[in-house]
Protein backbone atom coordinates (compact mmCIF):
# COMPACT_ATOMS: atom_id res chain seq x y z
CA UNK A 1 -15.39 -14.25 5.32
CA UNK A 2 -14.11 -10.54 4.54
CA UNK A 3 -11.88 -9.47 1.89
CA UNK A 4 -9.68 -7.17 3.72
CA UNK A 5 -8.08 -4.80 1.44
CA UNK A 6 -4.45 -3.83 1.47
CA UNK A 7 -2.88 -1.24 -0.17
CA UNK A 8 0.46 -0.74 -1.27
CA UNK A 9 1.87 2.95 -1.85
CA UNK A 10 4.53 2.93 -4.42
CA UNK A 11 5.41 2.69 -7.82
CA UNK A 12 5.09 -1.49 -8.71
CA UNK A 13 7.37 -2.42 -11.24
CA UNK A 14 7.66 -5.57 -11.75
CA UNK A 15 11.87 -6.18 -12.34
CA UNK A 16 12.06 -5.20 -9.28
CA UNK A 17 12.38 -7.67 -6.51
CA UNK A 18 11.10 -5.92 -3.73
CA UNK A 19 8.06 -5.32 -5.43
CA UNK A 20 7.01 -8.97 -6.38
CA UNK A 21 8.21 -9.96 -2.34
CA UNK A 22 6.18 -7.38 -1.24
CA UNK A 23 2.96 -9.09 -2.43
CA UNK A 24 4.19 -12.49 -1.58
CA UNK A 25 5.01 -11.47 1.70
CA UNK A 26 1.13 -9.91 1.96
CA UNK A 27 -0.58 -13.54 0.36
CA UNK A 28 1.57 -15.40 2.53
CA UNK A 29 0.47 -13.91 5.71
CA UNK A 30 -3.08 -13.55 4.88
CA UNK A 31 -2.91 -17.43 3.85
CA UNK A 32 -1.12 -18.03 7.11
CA UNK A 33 -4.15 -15.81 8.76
CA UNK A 34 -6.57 -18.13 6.91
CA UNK A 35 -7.77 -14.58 5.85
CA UNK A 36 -8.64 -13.07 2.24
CA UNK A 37 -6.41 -10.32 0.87
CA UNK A 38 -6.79 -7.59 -2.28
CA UNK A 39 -3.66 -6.38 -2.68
CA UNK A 40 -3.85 -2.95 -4.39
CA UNK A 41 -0.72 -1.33 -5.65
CA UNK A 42 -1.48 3.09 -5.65
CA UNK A 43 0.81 4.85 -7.28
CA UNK A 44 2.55 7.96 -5.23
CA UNK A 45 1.64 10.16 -8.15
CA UNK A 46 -1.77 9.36 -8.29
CA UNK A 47 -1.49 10.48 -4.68
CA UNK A 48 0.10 13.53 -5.31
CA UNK A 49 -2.64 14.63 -8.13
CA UNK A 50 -6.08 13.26 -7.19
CA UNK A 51 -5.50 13.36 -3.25
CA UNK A 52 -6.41 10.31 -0.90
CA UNK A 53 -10.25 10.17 -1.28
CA UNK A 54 -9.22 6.61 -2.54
CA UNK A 55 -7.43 5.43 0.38
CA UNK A 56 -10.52 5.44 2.93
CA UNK A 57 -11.55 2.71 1.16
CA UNK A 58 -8.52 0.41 1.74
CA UNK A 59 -8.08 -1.74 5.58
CA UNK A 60 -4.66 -0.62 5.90
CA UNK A 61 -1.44 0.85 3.87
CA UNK A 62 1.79 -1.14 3.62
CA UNK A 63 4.55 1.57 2.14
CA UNK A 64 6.26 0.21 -0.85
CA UNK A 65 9.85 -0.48 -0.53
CA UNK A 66 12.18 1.05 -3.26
CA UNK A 67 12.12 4.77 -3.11
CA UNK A 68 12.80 7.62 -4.87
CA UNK A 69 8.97 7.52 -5.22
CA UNK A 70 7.52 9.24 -8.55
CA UNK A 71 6.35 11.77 -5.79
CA UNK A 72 7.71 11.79 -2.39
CA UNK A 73 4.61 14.42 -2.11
CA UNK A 74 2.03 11.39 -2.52
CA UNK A 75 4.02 9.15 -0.41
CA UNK A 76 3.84 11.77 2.52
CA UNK A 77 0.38 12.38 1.87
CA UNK A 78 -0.63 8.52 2.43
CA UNK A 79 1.39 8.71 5.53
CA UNK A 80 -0.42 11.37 6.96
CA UNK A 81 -3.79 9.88 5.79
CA UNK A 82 -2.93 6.70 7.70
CA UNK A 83 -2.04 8.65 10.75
CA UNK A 84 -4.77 10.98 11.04
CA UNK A 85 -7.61 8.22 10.07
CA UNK A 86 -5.77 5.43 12.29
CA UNK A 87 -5.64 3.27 8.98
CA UNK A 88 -2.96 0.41 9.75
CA UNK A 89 0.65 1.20 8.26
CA UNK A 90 3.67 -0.59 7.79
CA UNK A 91 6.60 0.67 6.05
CA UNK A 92 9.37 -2.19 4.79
């Protein structure tokens, strides 16, 4: 079976609650799904300074909840990436 590989624009920090849900809510489903899951948390700022050659290599993008980002710039950028490349999004 596939790994499908998810990843998760935003800034993880673990005290936050959102954060750890987030990739609960992600293993959950793909256990659900009897699928395989890597989740892969990429930072908006990482975004913002090395671009989104990185993302093509993710399944789909899931948009972190908890905002203000490090850079709303990045955040925007993976949007755009998803859209324009028909890459799977949510946003919580």
């Amino acid at each position: 079976m596939r790994t499908a590989r998810i990843g998760v624009i935003g800034d993880f920090d673990s005290a936050r609650p959102t954060h750890v849900a987030t990739n609960d809510a992600i293993a959950r489903a793909a256990q659900a799904l009897r699928a395989t899951v890597d989740i892969e948390w990429v930072p908006t700022d990482a975004i913002a300074s090395l671009g989104t050659d990185g993302l093509a290599e993710l399944d789909g993008l899931w948009a972190s909840p908890g905002s203000p980002y490090r850079s709303l710039e990045g955040m925007l950028e993976a949007i755009r990436f998803a859209r324009e490349h028909g890459r799977p999004f949510v946003a919580t």
